[in-house]
Protein backbone atom coordinates (compact mmCIF):
# COMPACT_ATOMS: atom_id res chain seq x y z
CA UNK A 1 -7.57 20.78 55.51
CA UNK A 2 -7.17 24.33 54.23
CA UNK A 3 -10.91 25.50 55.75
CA UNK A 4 -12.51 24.72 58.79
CA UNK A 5 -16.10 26.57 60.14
CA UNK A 6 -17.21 24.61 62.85
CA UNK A 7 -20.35 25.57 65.18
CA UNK A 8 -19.74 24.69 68.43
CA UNK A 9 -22.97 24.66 70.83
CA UNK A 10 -24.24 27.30 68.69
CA UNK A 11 -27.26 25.76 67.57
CA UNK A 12 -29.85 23.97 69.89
CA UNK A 13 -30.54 21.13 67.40
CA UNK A 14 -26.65 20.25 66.73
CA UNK A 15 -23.99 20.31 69.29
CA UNK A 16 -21.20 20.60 66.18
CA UNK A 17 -21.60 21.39 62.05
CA UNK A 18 -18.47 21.37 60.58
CA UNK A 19 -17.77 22.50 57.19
CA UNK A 20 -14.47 22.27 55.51
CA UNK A 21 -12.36 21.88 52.38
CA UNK A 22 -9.01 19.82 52.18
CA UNK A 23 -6.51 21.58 49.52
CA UNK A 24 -3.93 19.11 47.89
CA UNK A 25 -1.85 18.13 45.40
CA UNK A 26 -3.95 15.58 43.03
CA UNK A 27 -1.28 13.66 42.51
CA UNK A 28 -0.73 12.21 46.37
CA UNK A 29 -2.49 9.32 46.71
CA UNK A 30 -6.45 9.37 48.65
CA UNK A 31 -9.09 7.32 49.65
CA UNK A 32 -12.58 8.46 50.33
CA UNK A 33 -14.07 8.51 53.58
CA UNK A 34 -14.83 5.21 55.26
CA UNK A 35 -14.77 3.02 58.37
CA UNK A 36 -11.13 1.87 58.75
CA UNK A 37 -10.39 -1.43 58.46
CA UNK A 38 -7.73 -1.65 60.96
CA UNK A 39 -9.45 1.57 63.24
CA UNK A 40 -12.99 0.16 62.92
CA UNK A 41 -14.50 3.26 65.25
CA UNK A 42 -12.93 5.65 62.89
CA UNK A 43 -14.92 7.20 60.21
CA UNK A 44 -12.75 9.16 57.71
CA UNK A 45 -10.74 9.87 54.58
CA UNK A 46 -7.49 8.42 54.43
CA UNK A 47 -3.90 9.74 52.47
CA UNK A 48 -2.89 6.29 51.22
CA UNK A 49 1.05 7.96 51.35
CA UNK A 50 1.57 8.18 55.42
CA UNK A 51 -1.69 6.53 56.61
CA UNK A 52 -3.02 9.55 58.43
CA UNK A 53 -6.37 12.05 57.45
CA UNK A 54 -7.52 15.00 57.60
CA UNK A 55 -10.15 15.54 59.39
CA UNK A 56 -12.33 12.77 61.00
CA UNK A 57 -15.02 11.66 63.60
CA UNK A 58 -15.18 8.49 65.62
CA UNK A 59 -18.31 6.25 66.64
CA UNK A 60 -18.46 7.82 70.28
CA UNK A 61 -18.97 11.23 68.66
CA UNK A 62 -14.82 12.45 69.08
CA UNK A 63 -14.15 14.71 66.37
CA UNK A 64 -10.55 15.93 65.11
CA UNK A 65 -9.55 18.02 62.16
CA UNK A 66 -5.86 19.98 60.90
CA UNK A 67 -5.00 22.83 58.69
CA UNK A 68 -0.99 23.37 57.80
CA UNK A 69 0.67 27.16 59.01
CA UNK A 70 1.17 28.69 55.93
CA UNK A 71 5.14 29.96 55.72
CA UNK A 72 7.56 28.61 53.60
CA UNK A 73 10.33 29.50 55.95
CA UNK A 74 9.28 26.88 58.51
CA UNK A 75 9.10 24.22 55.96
CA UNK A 76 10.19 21.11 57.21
CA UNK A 77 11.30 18.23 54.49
CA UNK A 78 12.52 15.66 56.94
CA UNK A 79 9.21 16.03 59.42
CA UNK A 80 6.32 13.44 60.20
CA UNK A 81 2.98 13.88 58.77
CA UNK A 82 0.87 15.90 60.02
CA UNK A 83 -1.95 14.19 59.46
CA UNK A 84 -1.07 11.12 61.78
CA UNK A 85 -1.61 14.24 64.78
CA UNK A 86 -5.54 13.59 63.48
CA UNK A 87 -5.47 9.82 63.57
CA UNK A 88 -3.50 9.73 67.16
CA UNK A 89 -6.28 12.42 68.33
CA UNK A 90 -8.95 10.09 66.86
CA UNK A 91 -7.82 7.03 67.95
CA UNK A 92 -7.16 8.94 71.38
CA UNK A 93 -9.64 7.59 74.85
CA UNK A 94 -8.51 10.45 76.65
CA UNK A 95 -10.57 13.77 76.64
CA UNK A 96 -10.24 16.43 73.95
CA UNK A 97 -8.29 19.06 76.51
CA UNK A 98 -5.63 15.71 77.39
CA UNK A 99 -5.40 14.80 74.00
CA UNK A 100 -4.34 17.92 72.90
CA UNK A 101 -1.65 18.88 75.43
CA UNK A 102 -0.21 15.45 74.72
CA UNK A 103 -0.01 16.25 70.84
CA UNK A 104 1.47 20.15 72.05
CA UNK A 105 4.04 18.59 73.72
CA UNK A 106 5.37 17.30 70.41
CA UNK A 107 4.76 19.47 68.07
CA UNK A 108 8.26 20.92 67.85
CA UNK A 109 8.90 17.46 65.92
CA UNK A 110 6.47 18.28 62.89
CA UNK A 111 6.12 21.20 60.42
CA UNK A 112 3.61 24.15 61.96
CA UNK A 113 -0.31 23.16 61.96
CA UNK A 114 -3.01 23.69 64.00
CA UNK A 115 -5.34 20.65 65.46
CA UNK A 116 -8.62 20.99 66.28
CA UNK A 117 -10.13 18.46 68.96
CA UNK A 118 -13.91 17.74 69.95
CA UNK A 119 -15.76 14.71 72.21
CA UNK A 120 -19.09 15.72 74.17
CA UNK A 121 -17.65 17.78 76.81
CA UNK A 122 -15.11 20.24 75.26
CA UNK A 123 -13.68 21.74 71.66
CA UNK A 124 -10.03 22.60 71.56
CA UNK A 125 -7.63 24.02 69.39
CA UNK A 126 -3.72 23.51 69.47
CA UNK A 127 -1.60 25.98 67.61
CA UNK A 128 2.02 24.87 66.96
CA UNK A 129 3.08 28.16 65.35
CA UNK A 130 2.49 29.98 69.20
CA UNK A 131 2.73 26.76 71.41
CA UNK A 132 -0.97 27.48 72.74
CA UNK A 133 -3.56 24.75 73.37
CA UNK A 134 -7.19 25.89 74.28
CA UNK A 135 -10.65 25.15 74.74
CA UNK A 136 -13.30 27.07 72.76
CA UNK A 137 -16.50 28.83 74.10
CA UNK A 138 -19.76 28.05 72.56
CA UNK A 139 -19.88 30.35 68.95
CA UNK A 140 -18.82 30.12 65.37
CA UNK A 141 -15.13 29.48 64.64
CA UNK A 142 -13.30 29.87 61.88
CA UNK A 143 -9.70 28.36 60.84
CA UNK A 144 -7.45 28.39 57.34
CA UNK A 145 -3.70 28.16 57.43
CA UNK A 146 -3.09 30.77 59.99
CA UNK A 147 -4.12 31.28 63.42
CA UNK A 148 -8.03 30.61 64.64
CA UNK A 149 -10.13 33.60 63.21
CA UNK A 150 -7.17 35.41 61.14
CA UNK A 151 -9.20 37.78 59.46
CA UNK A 152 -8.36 36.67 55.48
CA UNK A 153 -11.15 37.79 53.21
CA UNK A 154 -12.54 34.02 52.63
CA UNK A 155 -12.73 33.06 56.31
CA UNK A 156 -14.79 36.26 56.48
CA UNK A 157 -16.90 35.47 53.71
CA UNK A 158 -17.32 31.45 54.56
CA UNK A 159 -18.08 32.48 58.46
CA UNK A 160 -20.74 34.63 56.95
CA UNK A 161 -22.71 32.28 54.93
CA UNK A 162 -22.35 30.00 57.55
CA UNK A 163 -24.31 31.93 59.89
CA UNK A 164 -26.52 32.09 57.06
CA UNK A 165 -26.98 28.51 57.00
CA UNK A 166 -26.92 27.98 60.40
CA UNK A 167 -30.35 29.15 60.21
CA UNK A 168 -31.66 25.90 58.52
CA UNK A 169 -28.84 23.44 58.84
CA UNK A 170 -30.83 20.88 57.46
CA UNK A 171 -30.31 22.24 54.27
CA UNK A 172 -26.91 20.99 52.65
CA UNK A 173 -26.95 22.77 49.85
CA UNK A 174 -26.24 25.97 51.79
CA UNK A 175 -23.01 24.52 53.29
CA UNK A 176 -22.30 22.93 49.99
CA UNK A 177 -22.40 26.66 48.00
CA UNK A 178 -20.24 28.17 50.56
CA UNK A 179 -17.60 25.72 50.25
CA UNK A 180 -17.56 25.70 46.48
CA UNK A 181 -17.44 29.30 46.19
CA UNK A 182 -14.02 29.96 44.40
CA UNK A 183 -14.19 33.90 43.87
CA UNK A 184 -10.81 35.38 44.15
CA UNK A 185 -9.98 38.14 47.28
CA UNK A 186 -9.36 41.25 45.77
CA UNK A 187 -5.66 42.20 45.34
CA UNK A 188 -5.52 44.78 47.85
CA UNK A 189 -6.84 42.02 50.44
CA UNK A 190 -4.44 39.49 50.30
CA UNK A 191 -2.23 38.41 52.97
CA UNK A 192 1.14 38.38 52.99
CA UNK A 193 2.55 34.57 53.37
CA UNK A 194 5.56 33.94 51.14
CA UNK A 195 3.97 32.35 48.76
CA UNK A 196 4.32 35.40 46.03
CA UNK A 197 1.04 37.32 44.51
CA UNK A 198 0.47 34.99 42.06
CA UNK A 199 0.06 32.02 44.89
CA UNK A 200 -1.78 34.27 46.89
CA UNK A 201 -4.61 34.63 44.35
CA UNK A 202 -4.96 31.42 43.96
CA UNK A 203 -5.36 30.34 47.70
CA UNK A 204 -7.35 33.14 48.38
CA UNK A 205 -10.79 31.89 47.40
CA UNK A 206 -12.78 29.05 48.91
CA UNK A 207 -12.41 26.41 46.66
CA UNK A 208 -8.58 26.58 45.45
CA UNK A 209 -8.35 26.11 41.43
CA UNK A 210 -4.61 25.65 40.80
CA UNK A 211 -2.28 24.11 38.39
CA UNK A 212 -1.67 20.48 39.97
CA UNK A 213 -3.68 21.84 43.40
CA UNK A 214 -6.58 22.96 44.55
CA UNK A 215 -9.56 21.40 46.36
CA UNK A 216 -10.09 18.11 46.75
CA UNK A 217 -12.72 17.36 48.86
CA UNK A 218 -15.41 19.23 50.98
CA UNK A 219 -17.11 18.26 53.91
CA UNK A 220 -20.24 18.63 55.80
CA UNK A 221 -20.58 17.38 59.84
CA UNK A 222 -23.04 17.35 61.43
CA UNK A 223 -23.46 15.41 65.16
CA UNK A 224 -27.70 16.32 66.27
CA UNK A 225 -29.15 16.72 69.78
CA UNK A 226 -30.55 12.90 69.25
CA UNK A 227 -26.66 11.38 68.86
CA UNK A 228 -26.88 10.63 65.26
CA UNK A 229 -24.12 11.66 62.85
CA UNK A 230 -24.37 13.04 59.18
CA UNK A 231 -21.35 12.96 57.52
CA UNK A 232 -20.99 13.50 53.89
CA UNK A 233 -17.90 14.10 51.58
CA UNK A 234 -18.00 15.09 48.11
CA UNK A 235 -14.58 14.56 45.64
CA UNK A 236 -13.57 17.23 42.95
CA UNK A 237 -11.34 16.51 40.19
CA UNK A 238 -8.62 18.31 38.86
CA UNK A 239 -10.88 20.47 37.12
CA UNK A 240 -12.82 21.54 39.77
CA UNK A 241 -15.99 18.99 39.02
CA UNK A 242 -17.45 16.18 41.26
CA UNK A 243 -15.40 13.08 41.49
CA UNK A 244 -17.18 11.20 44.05
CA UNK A 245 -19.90 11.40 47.14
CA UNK A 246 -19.30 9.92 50.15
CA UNK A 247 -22.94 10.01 52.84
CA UNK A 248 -22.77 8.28 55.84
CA UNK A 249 -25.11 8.44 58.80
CA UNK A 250 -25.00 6.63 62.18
CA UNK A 251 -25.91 6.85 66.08
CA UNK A 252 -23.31 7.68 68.79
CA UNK A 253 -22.32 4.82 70.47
């Protein structure tokens, strides 16, 4: 993933809403969400090339999710995936906080990312770029390829129309506008990651529109008071147009 807003007891109807976009290359291989064959309580999308996801949620409600550390001097070639972090938390029976500090304690081994880690008793974040593992307070939190909350101008501007659409989360197409909002930051706004201007611009909106990159998928969570599940993931093609739609819904076992 490249964007994560998640709403963590922030809403009295829904314990979590995630929304979030996974940036990729178009070429590496996907599959659309779906019960795994060979993980039947896990409910996700699957990169066909190392077997792992991006962000996923399991039938007892566990919920994990990653975004690469954007710096291309800590690129790491010979490393793992880092999307087989999200299948071990997923396929995890340990709590959230233990799952985490179990991942932290490898993390050296892999290229920087930071995890995020739900079940019904606690949402945690570990951050490989600082060695830190946490649990979140109740709120609105925010995550692209930096740190949690790094103030870049379209984890401002998604946090804000989230809020917005917190207000009536039963209406997707709120979530679904925010994420396929691809409006540019202003130059002056940028951040600074090694990437070069031209890179920057590109990453800095929403959805990413780039030659051979951009986003590939967006997706809407969304675990209610009652223990039922909505999950739905919509595809975008090269251009930027629908692909494919993914809905799912199902109670908490």
């Amino acid at each position: 993933m490249c964007l994560i807003v998640a709403a963590w007891r922030a809403h009295p109807g829904y314990p979590l809403i995630v929304a979030a976009n996974r940036d990729e290359h178009f070429p590496r291989p996907t599959a659309p969400a779906h019960w795994w064959p060979d993980t039947p309580e896990v409910f996700a999308g699957r990169d066909l090339v190392a077997r792992g996801t991006w962000l996923g949620v399991t039938r007892c409600g566990r919920f994990a999710a990653l975004t690469n550390y954007r710096d291309p001097r800590l690129r790491r070639a010979d490393a793992p995936s880092r999307g087989l972090l999200v299948r071990e938390c997923l396929e995890s029976h340990r709590p959230a906080d233990e799952a985490l500090h179990g991942i932290a304690a490898r993390s050296p081994e892999y290229a920087p990312f930071n995890l995020l880690a739900a079940d019904a008793n606690g949402f945690g974040i570990h951050e490989s770029a600082t060695a830190t593992t946490r649990m979140l307070e109740p709120g609105i939190h925010a995550l692209s390829n930096h740190l949690l909350g790094t103030p870049w101008p379209k984890l401002r501007q998604a946090k804000t129309r989230f809020e917005a659409a917190l207000q009536a989360p039963e209406h997707e197409d709120d979530f679904l506008r925010l994420l396929r909002d691809d409006t540019p930051a202003a130059d002056a706004d940028l951040p600074e990651t090694g990437v070069g201007m031209e890179w920057e611009r590109l990453l800095s909106s929403v959805f990413v529109r780039a030659p051979g990159y951009g986003t590939r998928s967006s997706t809407l969570l969304r675990m209610r008071a009652d223990d039922t599940v909505d999950f739905i993931e919509w595809s975008w093609d090269a251009a930027g147009q629908p692909a494919g739609e993914v809905r799912e819904r199902f109670a908490l076992a």
